[in-house]
PDB file of N, CA and C in Angstrom:
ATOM      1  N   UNK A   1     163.567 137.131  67.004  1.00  0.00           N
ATOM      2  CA  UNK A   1     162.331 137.123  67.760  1.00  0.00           C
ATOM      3  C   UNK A   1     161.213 137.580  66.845  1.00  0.00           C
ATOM      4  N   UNK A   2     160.423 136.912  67.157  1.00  0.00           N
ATOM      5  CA  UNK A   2     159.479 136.584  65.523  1.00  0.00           C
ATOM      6  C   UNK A   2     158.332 138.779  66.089  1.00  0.00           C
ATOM      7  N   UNK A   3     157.510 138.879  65.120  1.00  0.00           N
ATOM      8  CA  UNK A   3     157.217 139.982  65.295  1.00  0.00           C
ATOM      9  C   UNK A   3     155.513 140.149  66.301  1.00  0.00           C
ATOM     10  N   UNK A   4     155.144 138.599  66.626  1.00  0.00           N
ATOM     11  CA  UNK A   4     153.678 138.887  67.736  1.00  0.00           C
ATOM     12  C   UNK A   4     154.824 138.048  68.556  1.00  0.00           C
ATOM     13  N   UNK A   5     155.813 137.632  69.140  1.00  0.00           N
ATOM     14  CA  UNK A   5     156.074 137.454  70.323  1.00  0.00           C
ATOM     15  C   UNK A   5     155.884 138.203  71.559  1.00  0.00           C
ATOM     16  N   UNK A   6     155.468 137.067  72.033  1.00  0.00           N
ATOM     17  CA  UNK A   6     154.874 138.269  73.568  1.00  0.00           C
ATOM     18  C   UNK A   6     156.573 138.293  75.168  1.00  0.00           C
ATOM     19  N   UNK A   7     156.581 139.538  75.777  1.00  0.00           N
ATOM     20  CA  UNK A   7     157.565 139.468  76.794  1.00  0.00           C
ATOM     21  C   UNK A   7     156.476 139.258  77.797  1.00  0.00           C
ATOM     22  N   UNK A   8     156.588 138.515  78.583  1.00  0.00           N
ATOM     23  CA  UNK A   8     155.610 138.822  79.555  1.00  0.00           C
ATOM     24  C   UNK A   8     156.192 139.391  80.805  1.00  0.00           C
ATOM     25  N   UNK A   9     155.810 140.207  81.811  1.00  0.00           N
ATOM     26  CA  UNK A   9     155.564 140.868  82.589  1.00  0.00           C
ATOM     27  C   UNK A   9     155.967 139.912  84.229  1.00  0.00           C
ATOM     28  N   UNK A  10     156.102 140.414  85.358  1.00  0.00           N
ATOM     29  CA  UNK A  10     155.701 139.306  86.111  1.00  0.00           C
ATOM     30  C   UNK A  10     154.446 139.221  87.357  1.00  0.00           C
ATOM     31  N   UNK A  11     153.501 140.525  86.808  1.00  0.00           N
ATOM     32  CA  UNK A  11     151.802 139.949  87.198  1.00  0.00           C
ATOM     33  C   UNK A  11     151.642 139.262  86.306  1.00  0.00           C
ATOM     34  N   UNK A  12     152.097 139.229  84.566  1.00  0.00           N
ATOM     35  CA  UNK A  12     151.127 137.852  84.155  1.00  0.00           C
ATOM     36  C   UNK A  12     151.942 136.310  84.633  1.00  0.00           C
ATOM     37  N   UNK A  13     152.855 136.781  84.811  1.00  0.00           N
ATOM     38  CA  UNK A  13     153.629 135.148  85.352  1.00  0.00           C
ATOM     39  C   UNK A  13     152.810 134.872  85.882  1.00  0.00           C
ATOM     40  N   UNK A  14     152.517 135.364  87.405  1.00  0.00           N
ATOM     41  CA  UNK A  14     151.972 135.101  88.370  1.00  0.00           C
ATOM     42  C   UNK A  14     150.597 134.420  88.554  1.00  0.00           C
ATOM     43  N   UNK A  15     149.750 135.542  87.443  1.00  0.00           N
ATOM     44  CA  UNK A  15     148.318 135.346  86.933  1.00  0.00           C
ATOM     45  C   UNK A  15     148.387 133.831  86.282  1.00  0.00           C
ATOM     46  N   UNK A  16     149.497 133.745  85.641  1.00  0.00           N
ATOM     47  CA  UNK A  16     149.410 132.369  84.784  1.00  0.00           C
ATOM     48  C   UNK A  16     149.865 131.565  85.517  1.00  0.00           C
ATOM     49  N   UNK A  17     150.628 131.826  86.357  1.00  0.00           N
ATOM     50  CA  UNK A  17     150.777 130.463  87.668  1.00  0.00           C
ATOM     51  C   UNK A  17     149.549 129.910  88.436  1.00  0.00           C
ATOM     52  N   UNK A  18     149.149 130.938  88.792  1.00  0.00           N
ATOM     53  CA  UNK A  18     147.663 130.697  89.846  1.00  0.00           C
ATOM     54  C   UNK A  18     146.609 130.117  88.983  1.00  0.00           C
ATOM     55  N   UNK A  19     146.727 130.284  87.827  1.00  0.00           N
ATOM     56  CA  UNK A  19     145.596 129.669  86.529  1.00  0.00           C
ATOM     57  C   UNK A  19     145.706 128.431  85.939  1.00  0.00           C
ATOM     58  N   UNK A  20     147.072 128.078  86.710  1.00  0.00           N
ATOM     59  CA  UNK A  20     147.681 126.849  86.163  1.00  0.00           C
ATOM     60  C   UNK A  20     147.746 127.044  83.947  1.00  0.00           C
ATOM     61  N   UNK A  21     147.778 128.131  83.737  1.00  0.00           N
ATOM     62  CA  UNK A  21     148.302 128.170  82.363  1.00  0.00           C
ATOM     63  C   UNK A  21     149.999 128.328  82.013  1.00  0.00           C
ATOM     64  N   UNK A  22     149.751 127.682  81.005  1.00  0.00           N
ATOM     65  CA  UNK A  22     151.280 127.733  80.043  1.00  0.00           C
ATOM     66  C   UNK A  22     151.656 129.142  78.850  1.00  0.00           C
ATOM     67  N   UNK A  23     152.552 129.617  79.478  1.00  0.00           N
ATOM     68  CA  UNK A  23     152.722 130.507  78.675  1.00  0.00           C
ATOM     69  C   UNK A  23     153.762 130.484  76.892  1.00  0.00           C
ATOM     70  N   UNK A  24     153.759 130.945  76.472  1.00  0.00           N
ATOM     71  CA  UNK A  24     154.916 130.938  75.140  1.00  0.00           C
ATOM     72  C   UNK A  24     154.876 132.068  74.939  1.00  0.00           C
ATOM     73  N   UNK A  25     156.542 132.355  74.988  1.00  0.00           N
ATOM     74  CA  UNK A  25     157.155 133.363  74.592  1.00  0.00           C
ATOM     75  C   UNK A  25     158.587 134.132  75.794  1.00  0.00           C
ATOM     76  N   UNK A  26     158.687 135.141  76.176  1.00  0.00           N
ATOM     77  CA  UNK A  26     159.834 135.427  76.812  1.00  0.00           C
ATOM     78  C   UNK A  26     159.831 136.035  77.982  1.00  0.00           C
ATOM     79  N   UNK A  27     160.506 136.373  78.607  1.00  0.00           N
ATOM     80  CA  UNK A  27     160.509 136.902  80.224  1.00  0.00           C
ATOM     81  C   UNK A  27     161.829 137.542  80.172  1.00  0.00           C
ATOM     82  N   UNK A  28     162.490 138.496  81.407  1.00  0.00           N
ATOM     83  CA  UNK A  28     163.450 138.877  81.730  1.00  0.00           C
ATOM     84  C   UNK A  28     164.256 138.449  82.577  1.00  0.00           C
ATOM     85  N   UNK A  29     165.626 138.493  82.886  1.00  0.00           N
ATOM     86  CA  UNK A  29     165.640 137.487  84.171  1.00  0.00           C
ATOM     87  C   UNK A  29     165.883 138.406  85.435  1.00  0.00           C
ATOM     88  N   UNK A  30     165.154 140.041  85.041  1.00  0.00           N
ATOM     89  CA  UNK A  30     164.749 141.182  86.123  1.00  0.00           C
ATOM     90  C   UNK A  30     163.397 140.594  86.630  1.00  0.00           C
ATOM     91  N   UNK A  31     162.032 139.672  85.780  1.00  0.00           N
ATOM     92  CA  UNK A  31     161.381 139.406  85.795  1.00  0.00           C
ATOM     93  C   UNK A  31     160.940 137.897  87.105  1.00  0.00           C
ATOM     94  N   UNK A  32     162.013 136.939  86.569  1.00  0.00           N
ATOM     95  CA  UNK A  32     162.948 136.003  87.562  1.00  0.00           C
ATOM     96  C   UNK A  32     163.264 136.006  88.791  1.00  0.00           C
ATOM     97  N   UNK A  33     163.821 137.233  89.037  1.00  0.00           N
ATOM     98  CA  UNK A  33     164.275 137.630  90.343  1.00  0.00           C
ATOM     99  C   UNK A  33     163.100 138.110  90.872  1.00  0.00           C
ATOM    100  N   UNK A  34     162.537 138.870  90.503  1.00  0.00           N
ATOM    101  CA  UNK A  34     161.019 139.102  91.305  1.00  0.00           C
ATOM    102  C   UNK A  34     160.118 138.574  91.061  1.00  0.00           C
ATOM    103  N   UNK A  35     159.893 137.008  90.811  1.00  0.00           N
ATOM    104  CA  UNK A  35     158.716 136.066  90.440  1.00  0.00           C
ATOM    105  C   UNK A  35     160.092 134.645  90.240  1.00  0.00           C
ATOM    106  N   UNK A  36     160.657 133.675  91.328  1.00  0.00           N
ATOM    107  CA  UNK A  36     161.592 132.793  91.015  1.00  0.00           C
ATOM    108  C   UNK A  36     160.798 131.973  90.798  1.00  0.00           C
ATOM    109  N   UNK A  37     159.564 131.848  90.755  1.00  0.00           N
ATOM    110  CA  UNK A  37     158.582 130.141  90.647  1.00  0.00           C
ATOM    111  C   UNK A  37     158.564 130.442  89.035  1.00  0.00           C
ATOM    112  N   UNK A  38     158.657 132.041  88.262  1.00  0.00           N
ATOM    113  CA  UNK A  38     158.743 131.893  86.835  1.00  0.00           C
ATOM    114  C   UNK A  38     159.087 130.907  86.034  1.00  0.00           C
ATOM    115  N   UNK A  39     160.102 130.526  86.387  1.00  0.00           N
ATOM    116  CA  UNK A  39     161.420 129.634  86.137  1.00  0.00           C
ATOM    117  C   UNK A  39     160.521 128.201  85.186  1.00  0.00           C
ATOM    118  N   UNK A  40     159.722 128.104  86.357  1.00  0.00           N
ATOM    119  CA  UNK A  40     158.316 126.855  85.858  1.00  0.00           C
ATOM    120  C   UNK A  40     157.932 126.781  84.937  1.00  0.00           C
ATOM    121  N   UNK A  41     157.582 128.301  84.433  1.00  0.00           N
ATOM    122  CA  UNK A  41     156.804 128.592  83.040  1.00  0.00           C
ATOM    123  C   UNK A  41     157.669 128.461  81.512  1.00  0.00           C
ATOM    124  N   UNK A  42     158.521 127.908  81.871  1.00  0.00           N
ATOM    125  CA  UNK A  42     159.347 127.237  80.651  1.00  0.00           C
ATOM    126  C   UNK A  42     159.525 128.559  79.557  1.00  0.00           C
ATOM    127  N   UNK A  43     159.640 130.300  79.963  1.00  0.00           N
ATOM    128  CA  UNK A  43     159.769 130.863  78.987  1.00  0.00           C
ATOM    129  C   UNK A  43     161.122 131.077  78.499  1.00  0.00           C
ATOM    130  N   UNK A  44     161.489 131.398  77.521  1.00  0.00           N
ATOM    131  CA  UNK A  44     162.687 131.766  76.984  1.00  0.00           C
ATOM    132  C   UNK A  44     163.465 132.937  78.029  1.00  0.00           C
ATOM    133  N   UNK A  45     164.673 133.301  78.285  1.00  0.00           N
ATOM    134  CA  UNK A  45     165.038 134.308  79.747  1.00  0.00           C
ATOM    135  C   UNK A  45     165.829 135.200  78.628  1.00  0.00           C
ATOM    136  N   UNK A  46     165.216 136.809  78.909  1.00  0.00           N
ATOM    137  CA  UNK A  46     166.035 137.577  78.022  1.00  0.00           C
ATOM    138  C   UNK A  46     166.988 138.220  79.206  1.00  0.00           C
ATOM    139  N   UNK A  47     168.468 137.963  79.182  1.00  0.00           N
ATOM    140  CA  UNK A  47     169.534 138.619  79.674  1.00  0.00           C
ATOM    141  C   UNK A  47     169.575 140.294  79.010  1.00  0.00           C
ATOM    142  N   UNK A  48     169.276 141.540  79.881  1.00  0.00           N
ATOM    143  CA  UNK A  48     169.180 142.691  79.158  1.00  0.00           C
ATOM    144  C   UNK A  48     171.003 142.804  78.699  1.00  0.00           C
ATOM    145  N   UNK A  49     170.674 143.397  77.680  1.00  0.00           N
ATOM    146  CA  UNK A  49     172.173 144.158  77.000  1.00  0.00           C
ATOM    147  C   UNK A  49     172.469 145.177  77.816  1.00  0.00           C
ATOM    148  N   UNK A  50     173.955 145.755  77.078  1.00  0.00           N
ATOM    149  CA  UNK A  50     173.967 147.257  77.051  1.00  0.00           C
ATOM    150  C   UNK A  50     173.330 148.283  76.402  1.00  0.00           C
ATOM    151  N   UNK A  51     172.705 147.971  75.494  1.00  0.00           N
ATOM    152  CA  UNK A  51     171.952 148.196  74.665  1.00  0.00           C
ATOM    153  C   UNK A  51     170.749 148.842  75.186  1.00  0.00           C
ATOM    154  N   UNK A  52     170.484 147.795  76.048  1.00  0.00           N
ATOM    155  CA  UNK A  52     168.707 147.633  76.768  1.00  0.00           C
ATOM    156  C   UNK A  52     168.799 148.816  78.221  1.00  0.00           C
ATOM    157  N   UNK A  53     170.202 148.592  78.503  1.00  0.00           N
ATOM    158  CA  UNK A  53     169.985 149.600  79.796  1.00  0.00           C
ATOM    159  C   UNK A  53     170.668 150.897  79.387  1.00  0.00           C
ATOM    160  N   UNK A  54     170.940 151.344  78.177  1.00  0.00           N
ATOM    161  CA  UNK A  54     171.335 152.300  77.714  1.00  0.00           C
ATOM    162  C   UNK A  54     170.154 153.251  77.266  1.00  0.00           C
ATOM    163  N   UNK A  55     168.827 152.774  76.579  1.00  0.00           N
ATOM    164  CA  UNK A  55     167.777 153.114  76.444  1.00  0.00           C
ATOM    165  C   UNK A  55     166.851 153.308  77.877  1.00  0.00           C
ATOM    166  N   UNK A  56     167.092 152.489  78.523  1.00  0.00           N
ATOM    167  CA  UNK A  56     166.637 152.424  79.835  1.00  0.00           C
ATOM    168  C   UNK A  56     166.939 153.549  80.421  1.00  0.00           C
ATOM    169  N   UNK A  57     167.736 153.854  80.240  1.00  0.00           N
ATOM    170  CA  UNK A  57     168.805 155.311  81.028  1.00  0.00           C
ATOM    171  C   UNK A  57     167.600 156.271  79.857  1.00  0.00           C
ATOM    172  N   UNK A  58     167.456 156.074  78.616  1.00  0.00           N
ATOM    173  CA  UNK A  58     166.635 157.387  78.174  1.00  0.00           C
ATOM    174  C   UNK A  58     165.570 157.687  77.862  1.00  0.00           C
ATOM    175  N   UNK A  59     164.683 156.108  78.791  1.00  0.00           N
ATOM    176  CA  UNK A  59     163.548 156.546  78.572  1.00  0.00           C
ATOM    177  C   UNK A  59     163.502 156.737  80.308  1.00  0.00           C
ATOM    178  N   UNK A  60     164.191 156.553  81.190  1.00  0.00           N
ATOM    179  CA  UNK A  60     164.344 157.166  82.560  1.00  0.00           C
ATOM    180  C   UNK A  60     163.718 158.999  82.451  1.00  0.00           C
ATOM    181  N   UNK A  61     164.887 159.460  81.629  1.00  0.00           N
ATOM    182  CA  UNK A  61     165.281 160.554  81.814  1.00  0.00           C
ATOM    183  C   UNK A  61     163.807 161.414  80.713  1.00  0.00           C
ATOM    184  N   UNK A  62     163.473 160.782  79.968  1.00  0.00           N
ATOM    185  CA  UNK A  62     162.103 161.340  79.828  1.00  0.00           C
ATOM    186  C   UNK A  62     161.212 161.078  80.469  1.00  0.00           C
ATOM    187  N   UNK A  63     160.604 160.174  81.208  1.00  0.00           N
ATOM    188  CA  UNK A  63     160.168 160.083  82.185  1.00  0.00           C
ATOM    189  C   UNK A  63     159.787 161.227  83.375  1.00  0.00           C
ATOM    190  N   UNK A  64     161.076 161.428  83.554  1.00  0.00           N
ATOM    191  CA  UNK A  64     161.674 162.343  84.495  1.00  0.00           C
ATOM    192  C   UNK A  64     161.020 163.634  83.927  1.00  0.00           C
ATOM    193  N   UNK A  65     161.292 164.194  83.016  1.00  0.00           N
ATOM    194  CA  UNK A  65     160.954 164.936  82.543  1.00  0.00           C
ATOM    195  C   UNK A  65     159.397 165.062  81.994  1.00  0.00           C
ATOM    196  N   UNK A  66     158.866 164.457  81.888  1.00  0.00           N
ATOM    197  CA  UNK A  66     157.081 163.824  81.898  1.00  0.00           C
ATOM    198  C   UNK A  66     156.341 164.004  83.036  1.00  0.00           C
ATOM    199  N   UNK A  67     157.210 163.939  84.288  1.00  0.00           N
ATOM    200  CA  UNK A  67     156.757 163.683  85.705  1.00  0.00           C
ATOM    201  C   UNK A  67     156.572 162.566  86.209  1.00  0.00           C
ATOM    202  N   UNK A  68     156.737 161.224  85.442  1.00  0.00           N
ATOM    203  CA  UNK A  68     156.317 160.224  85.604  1.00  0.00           C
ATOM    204  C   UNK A  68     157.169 159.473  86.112  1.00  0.00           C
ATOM    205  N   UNK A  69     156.867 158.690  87.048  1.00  0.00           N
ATOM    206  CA  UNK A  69     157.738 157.885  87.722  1.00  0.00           C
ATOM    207  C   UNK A  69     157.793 156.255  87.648  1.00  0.00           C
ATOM    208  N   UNK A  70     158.726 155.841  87.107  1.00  0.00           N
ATOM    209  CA  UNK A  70     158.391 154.392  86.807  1.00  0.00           C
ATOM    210  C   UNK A  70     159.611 153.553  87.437  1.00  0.00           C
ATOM    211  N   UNK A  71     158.848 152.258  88.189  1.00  0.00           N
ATOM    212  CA  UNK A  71     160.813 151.708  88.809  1.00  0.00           C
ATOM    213  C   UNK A  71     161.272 151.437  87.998  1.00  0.00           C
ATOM    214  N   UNK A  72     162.591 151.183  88.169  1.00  0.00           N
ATOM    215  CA  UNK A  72     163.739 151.010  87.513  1.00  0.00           C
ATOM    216  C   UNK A  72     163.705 149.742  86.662  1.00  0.00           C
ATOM    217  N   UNK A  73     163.331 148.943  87.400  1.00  0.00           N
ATOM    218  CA  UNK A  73     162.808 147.148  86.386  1.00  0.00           C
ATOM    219  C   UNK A  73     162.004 147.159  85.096  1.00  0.00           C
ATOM    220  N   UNK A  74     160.703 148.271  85.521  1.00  0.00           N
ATOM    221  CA  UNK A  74     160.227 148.164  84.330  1.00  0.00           C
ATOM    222  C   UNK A  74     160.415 149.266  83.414  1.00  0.00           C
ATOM    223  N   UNK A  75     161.589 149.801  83.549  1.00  0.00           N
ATOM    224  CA  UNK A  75     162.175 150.823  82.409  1.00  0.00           C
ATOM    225  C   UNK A  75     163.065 150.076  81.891  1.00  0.00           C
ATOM    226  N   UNK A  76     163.875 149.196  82.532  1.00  0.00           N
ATOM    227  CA  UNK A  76     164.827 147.751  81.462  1.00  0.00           C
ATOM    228  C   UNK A  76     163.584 147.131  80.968  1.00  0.00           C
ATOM    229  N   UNK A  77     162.618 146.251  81.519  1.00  0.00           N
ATOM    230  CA  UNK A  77     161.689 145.712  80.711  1.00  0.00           C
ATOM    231  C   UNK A  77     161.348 146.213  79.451  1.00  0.00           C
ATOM    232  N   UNK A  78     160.856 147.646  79.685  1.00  0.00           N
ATOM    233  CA  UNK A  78     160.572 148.516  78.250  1.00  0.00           C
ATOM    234  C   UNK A  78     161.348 148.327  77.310  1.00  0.00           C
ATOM    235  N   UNK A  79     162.120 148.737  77.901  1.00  0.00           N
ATOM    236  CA  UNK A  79     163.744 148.524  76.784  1.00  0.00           C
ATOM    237  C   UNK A  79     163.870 147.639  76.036  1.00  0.00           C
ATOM    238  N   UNK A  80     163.901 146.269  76.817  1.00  0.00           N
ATOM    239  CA  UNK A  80     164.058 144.916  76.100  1.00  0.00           C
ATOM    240  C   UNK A  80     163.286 144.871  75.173  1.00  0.00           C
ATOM    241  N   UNK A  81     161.630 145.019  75.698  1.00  0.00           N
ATOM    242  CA  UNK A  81     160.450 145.103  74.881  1.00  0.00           C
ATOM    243  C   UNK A  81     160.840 146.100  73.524  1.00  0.00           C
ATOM    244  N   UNK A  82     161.137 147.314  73.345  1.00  0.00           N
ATOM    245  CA  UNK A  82     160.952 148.059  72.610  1.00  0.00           C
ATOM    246  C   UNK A  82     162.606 147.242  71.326  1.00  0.00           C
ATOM    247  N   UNK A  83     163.789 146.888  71.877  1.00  0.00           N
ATOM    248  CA  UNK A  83     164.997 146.903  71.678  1.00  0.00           C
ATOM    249  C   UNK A  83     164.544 145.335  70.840  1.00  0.00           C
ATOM    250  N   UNK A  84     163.832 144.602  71.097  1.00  0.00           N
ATOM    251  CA  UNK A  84     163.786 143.071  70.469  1.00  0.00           C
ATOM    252  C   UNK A  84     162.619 143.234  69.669  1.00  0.00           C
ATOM    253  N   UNK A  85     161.231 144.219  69.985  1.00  0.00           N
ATOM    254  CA  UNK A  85     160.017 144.654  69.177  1.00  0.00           C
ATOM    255  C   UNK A  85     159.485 143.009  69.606  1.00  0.00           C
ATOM    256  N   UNK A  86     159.240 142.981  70.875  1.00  0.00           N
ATOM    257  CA  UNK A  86     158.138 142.325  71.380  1.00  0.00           C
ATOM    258  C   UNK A  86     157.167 142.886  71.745  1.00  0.00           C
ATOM    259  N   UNK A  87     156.093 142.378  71.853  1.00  0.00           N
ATOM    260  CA  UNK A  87     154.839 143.080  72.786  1.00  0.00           C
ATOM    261  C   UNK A  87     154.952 142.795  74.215  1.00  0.00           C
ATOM    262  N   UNK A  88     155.262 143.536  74.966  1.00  0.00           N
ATOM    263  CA  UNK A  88     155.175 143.556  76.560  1.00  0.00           C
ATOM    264  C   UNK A  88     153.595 142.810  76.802  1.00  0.00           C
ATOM    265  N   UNK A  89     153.507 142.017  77.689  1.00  0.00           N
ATOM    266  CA  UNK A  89     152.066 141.954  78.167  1.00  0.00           C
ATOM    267  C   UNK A  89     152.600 141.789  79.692  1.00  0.00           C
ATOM    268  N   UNK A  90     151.485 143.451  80.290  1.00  0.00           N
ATOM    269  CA  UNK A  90     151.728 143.340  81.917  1.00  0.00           C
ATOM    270  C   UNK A  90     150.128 143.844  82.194  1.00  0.00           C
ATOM    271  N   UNK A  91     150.311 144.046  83.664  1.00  0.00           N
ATOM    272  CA  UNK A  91     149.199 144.335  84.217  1.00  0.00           C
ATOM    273  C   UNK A  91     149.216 146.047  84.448  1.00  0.00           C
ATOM    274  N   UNK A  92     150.292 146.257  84.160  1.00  0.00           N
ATOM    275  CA  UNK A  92     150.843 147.174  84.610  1.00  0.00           C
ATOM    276  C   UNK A  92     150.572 149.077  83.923  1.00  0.00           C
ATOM    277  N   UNK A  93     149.436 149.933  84.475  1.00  0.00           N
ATOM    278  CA  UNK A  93     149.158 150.621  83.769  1.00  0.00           C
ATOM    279  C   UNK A  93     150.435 151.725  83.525  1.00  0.00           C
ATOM    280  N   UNK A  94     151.596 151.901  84.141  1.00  0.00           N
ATOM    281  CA  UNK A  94     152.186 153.231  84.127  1.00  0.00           C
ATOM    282  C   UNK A  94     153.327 152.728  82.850  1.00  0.00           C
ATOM    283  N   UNK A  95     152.931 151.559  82.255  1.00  0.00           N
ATOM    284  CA  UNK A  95     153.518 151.135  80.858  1.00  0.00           C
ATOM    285  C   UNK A  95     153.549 152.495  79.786  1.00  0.00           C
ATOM    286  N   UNK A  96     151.717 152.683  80.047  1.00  0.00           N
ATOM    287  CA  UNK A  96     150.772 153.838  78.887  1.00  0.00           C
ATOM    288  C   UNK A  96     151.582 155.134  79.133  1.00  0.00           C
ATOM    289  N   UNK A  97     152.627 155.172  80.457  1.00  0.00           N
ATOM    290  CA  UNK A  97     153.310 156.951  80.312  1.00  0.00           C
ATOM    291  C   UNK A  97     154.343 156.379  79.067  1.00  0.00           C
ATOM    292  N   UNK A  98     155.409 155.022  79.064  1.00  0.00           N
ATOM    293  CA  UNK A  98     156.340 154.953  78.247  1.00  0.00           C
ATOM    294  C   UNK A  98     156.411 155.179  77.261  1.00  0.00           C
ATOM    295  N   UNK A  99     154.529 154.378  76.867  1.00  0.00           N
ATOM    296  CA  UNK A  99     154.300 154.455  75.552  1.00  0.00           C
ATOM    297  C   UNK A  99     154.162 156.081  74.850  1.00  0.00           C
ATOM    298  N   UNK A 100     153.674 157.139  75.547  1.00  0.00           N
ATOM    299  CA  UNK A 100     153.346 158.516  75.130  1.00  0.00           C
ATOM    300  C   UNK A 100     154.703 158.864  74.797  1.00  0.00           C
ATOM    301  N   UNK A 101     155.660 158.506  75.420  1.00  0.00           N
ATOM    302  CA  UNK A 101     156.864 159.100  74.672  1.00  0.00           C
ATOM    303  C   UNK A 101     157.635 158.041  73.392  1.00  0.00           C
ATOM    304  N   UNK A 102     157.481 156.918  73.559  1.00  0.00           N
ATOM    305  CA  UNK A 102     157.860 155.905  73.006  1.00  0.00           C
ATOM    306  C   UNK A 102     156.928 154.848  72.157  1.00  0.00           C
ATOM    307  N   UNK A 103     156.003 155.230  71.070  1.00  0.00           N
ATOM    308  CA  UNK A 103     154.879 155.309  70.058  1.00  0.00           C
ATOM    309  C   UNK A 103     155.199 153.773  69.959  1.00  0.00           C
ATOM    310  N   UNK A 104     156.426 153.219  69.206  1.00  0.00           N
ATOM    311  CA  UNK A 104     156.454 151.902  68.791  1.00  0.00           C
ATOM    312  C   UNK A 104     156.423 150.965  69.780  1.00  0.00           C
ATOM    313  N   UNK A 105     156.818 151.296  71.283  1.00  0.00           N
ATOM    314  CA  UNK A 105     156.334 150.360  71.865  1.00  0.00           C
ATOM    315  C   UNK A 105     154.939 149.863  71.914  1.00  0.00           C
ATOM    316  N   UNK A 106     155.446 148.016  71.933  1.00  0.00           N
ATOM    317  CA  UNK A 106     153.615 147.476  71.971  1.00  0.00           C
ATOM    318  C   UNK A 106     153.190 146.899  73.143  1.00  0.00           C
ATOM    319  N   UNK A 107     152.069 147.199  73.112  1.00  0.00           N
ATOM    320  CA  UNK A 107     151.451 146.983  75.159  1.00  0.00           C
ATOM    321  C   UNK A 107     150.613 146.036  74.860  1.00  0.00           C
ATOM    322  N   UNK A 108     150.106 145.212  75.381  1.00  0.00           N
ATOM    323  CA  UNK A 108     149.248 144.175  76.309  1.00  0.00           C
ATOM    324  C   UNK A 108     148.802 144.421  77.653  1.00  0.00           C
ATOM    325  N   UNK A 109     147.389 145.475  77.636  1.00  0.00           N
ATOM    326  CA  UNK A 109     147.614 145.684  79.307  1.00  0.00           C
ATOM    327  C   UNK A 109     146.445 145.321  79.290  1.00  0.00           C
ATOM    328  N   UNK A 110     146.398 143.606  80.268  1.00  0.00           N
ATOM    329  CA  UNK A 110     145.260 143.275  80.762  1.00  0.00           C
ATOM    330  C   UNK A 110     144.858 143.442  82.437  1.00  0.00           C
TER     331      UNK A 110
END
């Protein structure tokens, strides 16, 4: 996965559905399940690892410890994002707590 590939999120699915734009680059298929018209947008589908929900489990638990509360989807998202070194692009501001503990993750928050 090349190093400006973008993961996208699924407010930008959505955003890019209603805009009638084409996206390039990747999605989750946590992303899928909560956005199935995704499917349309012809992106690449990242199946998370063990890997991805193993980190998931530790950026949970700092989190936790941060005070910050983030669902469970987009702490695998992170993961993937951080675990493949894509740039996440979401709408999504409580990304910016992951990032305070987790520096190399890269955000896109429009």
């Amino acid at each position: 996965m090349g190093e400006d590939a973008i993961l996208y999120d699924t407010n930008e699915m959505i955003k890019a559905m209603k805009e009638g734009r084409k996206l390039k680059g990747f999605t989750t298929i946590i992303n899928l399940i909560e956005f199935p018209k995704g499917v349309m947008l012809d992106l690449s589908i990242i199946v998370p690892s063990l890997r991805d929900y193993a980190l998931a489990l530790e950026i949970s638990q700092k989190m936790v410890e941060n005070g910050s509360l983030i669902p469970t989807s987009d702490l695998i998202i992170a993961a993937v994002a951080l675990n493949n070194n894509l740039t996440l692009k979401t709408g999504d501001k409580h990304f910016l707590a992951i990032k305070k503990s987790y520096p190399s993750i890269k955000l896109e928050i429009g």
